[in-house]
PDB file of N, CA and C in Angstrom:
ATOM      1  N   UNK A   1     116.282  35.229 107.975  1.00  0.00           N
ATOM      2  CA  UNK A   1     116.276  34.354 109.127  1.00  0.00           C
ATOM      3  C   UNK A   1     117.617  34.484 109.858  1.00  0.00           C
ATOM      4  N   UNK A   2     117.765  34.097 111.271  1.00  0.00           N
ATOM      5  CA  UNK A   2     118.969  34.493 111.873  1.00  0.00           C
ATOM      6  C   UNK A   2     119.822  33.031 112.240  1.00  0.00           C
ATOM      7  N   UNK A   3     119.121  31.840 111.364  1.00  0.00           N
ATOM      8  CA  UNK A   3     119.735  30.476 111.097  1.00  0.00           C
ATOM      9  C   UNK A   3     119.611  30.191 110.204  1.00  0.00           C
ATOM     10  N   UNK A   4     120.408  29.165 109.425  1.00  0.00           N
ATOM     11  CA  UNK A   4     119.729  28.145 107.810  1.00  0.00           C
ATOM     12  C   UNK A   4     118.902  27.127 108.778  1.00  0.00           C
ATOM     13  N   UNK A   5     118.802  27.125 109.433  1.00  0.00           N
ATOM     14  CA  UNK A   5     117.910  25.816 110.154  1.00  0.00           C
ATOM     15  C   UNK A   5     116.476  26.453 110.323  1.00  0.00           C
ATOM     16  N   UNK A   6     116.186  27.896 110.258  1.00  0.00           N
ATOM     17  CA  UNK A   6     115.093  28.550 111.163  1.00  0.00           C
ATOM     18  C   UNK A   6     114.622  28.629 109.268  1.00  0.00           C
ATOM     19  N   UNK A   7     115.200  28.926 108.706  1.00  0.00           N
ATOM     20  CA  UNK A   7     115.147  29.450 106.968  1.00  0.00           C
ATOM     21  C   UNK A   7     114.361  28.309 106.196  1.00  0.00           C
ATOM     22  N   UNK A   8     115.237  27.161 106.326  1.00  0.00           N
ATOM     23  CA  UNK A   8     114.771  26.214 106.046  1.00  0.00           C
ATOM     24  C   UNK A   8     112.993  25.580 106.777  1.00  0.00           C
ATOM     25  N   UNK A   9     113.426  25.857 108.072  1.00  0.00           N
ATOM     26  CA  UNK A   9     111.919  25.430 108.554  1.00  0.00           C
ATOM     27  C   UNK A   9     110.783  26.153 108.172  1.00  0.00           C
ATOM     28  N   UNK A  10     111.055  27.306 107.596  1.00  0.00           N
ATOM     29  CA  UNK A  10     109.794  28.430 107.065  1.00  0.00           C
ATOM     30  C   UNK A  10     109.668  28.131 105.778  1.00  0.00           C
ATOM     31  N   UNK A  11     110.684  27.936 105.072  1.00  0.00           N
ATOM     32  CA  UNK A  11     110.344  27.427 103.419  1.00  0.00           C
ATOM     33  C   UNK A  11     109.260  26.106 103.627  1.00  0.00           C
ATOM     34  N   UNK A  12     110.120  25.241 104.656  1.00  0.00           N
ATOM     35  CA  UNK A  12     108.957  23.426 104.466  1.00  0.00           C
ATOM     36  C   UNK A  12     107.454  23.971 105.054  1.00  0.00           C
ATOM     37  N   UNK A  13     107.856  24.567 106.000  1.00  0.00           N
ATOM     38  CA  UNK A  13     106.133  24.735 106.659  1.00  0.00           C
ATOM     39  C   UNK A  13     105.446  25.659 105.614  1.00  0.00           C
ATOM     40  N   UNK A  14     106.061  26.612 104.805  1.00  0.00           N
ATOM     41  CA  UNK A  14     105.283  26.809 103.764  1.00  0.00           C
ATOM     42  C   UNK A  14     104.508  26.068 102.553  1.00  0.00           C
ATOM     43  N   UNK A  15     105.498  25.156 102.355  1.00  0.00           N
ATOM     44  CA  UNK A  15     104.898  24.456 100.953  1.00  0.00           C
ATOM     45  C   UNK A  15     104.615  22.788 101.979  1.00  0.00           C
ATOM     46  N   UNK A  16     104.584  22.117 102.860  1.00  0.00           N
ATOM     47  CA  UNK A  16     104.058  21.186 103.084  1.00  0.00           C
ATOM     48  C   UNK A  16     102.643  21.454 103.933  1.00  0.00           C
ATOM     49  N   UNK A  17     101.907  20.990 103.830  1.00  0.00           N
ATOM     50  CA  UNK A  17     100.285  20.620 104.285  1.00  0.00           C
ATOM     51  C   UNK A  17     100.311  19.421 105.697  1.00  0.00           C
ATOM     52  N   UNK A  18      99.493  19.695 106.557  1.00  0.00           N
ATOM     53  CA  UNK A  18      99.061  18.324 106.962  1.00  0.00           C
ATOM     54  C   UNK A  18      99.061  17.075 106.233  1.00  0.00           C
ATOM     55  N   UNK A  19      99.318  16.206 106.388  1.00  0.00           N
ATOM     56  CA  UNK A  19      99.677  15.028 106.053  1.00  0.00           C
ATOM     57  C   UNK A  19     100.570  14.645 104.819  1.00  0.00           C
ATOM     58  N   UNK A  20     101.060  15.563 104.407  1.00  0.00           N
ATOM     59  CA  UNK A  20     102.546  15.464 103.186  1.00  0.00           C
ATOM     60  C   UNK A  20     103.299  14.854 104.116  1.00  0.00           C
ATOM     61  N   UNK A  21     103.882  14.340 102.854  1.00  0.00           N
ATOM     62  CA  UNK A  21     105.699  13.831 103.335  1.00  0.00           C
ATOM     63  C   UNK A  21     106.871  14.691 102.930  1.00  0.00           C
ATOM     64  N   UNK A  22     108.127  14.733 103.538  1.00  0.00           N
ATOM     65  CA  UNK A  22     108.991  15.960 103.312  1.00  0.00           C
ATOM     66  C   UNK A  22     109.885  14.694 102.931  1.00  0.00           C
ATOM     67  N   UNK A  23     111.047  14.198 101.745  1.00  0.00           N
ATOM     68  CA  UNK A  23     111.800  13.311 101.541  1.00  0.00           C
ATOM     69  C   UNK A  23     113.297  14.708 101.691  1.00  0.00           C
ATOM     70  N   UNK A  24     114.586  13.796 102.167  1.00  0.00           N
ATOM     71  CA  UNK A  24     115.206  14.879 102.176  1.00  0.00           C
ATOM     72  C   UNK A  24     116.573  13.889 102.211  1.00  0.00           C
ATOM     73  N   UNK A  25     117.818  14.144 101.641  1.00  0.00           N
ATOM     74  CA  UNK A  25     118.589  13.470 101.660  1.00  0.00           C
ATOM     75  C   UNK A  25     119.586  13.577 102.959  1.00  0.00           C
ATOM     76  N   UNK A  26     120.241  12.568 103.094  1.00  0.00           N
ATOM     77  CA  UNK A  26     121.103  12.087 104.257  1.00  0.00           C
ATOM     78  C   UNK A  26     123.152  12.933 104.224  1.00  0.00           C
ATOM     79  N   UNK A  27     122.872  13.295 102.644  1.00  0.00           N
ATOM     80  CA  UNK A  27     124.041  13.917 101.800  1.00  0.00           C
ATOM     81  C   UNK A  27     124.460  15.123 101.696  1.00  0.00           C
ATOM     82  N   UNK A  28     124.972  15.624 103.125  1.00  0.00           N
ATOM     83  CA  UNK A  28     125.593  17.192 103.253  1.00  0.00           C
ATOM     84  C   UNK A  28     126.019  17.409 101.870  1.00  0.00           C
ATOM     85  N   UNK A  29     126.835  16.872 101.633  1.00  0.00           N
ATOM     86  CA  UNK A  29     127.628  17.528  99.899  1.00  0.00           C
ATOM     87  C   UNK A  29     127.359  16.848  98.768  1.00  0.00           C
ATOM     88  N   UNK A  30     125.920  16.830  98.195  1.00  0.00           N
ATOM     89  CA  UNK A  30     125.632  16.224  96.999  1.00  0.00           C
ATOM     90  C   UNK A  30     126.100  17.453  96.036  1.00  0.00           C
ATOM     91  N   UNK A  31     126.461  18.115  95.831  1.00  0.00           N
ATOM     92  CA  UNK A  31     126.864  18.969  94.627  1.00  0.00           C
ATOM     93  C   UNK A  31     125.904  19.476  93.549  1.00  0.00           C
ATOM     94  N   UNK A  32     126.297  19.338  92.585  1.00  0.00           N
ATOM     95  CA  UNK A  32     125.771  19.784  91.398  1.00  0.00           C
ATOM     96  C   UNK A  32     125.645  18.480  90.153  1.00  0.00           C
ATOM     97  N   UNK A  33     126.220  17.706  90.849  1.00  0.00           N
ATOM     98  CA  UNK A  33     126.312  16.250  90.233  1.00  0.00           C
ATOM     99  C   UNK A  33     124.723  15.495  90.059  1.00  0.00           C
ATOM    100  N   UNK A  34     124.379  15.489  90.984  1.00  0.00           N
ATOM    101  CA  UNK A  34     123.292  14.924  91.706  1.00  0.00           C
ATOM    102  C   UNK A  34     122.118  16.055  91.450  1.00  0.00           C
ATOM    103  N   UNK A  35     121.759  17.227  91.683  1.00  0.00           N
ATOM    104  CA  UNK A  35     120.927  18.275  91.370  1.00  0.00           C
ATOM    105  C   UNK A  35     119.897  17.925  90.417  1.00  0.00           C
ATOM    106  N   UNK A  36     120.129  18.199  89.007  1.00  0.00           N
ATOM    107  CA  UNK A  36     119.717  17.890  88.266  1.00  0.00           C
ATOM    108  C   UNK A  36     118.805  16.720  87.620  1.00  0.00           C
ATOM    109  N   UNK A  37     119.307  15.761  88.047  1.00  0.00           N
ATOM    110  CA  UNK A  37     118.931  14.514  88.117  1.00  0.00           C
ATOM    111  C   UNK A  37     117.518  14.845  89.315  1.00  0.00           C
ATOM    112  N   UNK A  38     118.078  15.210  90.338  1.00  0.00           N
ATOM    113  CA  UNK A  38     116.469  14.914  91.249  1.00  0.00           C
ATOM    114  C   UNK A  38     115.640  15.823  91.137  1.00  0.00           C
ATOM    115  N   UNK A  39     116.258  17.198  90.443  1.00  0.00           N
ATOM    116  CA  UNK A  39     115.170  17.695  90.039  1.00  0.00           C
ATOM    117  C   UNK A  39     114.267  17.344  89.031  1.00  0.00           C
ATOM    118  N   UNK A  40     114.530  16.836  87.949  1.00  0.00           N
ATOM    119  CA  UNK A  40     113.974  16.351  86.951  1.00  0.00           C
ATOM    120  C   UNK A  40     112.840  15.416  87.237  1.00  0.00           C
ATOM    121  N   UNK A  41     113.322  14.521  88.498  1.00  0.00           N
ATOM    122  CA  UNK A  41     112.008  13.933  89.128  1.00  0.00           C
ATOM    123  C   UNK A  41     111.263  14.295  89.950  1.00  0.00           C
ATOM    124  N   UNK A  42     111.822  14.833  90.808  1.00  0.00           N
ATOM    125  CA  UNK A  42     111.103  16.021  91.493  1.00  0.00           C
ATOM    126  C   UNK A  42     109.409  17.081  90.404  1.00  0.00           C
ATOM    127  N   UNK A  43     110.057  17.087  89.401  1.00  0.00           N
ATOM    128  CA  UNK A  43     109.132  18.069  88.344  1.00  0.00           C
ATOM    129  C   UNK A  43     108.321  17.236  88.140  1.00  0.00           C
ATOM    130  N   UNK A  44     108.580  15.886  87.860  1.00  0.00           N
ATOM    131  CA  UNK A  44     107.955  14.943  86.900  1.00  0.00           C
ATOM    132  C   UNK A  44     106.744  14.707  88.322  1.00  0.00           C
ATOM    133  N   UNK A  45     106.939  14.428  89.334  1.00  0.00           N
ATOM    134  CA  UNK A  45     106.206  13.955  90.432  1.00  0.00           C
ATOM    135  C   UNK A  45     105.271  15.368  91.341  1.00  0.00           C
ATOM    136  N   UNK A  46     105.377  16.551  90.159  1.00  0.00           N
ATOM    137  CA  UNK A  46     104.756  17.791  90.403  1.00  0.00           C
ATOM    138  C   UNK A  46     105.088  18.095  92.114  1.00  0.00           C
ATOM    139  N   UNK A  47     106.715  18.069  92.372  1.00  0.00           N
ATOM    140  CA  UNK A  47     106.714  18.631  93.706  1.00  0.00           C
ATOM    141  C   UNK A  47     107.917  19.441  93.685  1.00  0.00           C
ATOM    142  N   UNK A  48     108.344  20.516  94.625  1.00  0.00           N
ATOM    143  CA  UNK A  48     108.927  21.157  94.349  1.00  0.00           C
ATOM    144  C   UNK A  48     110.369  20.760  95.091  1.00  0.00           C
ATOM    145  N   UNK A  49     111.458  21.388  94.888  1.00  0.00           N
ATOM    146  CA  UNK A  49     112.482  20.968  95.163  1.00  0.00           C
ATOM    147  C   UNK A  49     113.317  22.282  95.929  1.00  0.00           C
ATOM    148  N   UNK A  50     113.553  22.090  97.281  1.00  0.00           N
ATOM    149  CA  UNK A  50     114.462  23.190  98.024  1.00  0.00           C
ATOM    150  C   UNK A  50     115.453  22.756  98.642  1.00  0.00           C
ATOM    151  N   UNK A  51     116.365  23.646  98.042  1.00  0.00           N
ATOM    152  CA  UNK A  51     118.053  23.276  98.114  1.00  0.00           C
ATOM    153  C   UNK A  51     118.410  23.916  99.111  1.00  0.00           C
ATOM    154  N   UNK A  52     119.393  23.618 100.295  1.00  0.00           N
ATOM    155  CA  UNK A  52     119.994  24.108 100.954  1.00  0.00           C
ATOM    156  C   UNK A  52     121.304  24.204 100.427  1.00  0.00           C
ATOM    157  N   UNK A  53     121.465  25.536 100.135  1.00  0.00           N
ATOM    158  CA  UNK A  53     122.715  26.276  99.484  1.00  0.00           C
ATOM    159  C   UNK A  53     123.437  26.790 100.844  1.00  0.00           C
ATOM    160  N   UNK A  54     123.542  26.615 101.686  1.00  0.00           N
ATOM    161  CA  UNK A  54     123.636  27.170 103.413  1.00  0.00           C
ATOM    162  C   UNK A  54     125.745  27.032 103.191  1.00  0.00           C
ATOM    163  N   UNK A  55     126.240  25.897 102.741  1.00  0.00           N
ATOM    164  CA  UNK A  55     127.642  25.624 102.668  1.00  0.00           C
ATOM    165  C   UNK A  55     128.424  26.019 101.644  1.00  0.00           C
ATOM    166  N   UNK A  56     127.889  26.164 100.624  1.00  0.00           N
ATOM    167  CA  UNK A  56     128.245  26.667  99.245  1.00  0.00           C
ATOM    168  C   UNK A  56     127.991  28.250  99.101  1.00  0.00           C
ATOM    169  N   UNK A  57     128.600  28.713  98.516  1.00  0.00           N
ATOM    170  CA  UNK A  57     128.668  30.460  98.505  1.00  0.00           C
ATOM    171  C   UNK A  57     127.490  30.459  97.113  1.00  0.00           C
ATOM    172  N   UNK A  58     126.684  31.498  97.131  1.00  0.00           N
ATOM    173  CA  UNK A  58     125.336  31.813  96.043  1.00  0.00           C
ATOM    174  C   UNK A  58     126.156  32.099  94.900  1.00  0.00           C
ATOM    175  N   UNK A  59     127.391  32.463  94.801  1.00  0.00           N
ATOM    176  CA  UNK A  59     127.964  33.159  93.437  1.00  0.00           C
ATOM    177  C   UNK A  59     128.840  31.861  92.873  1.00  0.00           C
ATOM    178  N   UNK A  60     129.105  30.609  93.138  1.00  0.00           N
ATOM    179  CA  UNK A  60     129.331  29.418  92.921  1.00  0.00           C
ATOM    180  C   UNK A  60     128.634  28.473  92.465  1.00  0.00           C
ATOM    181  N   UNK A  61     127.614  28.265  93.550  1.00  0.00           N
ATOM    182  CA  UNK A  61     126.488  27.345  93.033  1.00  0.00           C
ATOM    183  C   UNK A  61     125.040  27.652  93.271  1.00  0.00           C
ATOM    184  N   UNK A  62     124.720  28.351  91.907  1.00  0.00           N
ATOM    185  CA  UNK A  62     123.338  28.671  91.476  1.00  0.00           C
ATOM    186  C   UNK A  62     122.228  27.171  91.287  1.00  0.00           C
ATOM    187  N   UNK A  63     121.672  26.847  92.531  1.00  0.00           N
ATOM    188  CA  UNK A  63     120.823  25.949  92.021  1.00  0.00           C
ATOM    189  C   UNK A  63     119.578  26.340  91.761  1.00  0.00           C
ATOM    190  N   UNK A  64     118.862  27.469  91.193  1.00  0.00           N
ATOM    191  CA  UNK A  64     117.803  27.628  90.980  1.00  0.00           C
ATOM    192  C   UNK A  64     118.340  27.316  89.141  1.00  0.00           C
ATOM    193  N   UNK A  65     119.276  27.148  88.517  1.00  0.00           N
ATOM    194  CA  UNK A  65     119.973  26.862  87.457  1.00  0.00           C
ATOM    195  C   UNK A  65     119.923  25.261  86.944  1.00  0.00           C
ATOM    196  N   UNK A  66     120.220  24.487  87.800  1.00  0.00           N
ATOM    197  CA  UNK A  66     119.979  23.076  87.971  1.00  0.00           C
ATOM    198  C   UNK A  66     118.459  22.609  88.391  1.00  0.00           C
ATOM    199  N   UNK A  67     117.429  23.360  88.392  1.00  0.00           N
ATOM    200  CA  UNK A  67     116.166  23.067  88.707  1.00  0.00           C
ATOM    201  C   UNK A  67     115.705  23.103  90.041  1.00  0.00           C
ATOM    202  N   UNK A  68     116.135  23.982  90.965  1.00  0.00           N
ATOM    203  CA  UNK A  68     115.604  23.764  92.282  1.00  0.00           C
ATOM    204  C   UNK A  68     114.413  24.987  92.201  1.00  0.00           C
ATOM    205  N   UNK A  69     113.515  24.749  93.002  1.00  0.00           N
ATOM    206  CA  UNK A  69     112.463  26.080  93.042  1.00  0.00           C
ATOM    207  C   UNK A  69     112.556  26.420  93.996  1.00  0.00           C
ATOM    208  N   UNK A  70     113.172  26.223  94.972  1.00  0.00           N
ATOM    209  CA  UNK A  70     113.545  27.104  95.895  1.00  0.00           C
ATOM    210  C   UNK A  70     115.246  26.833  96.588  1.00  0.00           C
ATOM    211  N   UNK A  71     115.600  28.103  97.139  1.00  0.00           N
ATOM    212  CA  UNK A  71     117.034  27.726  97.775  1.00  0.00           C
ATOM    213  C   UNK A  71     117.246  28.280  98.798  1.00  0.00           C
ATOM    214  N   UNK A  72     117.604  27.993  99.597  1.00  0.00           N
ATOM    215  CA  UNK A  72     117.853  28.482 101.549  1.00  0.00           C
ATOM    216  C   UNK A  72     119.289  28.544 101.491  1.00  0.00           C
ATOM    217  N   UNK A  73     119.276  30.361 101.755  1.00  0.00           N
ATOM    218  CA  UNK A  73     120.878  30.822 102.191  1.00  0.00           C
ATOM    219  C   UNK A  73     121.022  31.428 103.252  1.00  0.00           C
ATOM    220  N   UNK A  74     121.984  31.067 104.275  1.00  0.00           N
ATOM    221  CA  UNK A  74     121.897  31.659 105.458  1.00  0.00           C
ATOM    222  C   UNK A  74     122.782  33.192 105.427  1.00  0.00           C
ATOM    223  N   UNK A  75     121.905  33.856 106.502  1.00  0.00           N
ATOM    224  CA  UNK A  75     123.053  35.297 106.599  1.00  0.00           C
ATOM    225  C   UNK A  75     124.231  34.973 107.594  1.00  0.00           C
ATOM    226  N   UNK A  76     124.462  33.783 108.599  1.00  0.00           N
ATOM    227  CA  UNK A  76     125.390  33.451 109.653  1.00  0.00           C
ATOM    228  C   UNK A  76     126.356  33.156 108.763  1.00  0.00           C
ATOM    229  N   UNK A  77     125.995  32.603 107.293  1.00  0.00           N
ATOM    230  CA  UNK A  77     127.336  32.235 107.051  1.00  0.00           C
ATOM    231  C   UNK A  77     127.867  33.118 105.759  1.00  0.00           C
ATOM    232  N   UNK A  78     128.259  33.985 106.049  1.00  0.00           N
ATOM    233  CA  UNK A  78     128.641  35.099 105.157  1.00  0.00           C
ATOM    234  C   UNK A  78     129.609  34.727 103.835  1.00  0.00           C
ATOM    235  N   UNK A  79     129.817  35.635 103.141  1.00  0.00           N
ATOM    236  CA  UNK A  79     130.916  35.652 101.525  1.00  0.00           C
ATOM    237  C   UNK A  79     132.393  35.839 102.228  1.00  0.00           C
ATOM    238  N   UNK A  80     133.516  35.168 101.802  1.00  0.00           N
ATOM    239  CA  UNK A  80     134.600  35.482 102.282  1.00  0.00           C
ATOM    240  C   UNK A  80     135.143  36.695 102.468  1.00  0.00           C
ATOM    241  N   UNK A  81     134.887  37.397 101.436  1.00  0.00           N
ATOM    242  CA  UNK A  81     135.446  38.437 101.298  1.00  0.00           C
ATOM    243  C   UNK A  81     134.642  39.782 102.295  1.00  0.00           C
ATOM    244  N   UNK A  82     133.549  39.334 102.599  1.00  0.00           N
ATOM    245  CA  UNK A  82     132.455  40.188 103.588  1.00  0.00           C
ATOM    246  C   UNK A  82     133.235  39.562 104.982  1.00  0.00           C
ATOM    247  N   UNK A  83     133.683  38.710 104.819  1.00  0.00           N
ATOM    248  CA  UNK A  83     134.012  37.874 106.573  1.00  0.00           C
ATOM    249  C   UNK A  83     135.316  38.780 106.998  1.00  0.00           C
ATOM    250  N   UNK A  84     136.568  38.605 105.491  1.00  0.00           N
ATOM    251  CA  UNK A  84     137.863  39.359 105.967  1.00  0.00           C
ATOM    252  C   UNK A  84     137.781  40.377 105.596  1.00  0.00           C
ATOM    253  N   UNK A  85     136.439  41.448 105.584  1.00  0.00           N
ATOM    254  CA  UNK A  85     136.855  42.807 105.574  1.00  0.00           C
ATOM    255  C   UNK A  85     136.241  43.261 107.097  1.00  0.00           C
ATOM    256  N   UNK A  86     134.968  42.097 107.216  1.00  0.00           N
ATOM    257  CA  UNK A  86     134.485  42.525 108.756  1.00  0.00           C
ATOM    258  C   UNK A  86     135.354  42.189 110.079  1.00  0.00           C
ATOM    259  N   UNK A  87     136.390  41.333 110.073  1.00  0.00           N
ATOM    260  CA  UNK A  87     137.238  41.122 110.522  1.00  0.00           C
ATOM    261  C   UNK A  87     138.260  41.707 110.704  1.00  0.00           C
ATOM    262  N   UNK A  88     139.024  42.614 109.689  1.00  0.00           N
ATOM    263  CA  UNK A  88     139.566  43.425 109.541  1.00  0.00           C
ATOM    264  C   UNK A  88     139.579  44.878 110.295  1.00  0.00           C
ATOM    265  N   UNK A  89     138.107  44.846 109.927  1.00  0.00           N
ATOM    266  CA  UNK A  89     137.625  45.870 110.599  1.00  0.00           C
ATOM    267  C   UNK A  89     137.188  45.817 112.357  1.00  0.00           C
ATOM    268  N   UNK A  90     136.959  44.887 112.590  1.00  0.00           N
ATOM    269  CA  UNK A  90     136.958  44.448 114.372  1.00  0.00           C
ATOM    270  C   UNK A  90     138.366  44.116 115.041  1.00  0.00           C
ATOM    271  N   UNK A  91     139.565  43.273 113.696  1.00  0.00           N
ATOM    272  CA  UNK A  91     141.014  43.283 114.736  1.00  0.00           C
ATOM    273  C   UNK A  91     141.165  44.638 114.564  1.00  0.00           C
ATOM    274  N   UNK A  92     141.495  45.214 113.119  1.00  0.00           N
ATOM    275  CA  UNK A  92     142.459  45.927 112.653  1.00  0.00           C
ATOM    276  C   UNK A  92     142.703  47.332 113.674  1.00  0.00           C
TER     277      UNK A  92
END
């Protein structure tokens, strides 16, 4: 996808139906604290759980690890080290 916003909207319109409800928290930075815990109910209430990993780098925080079944990573927001070599390469 060429947004986490466009990424995200293709994961929900995949797994929600006409007349589902989408619950979604209000909490840019719930962490890894919190994860676990809602996944666990999440399972228990047979629904699935998709994490927006969009702020957090994939090699940090693995939430398919903490129970998420799905996770949305954007390509806009790149690995540091991919940012200051592409950078590098456009000042240098």
């Amino acid at each position: 996808m060429s947004s986490g916003q466009a990424a995200e909207t293709i994961a929900l319109l995949n797994l929600a139906d006409a007349g589902d409800y989408i619950v979604s928290s209000s909490s840019l930075y719930g962490g890894t604290d919190n994860l676990a815990p809602v996944a666990a109910v999440a399972h228990e209430m047979d629904v699935p759980l998709v994490v927006d990993n969009i702020v957090a780098k994939p090699y940090l925080i693995r939430p398919i690890e903490w129970g998420a079944d799905v996770v949305v990573h954007s390509a806009t927001n790149p690995i540091p080290a991919i940012t200051a070599w592409s950078m590098h390469g456009i000042l240098g």
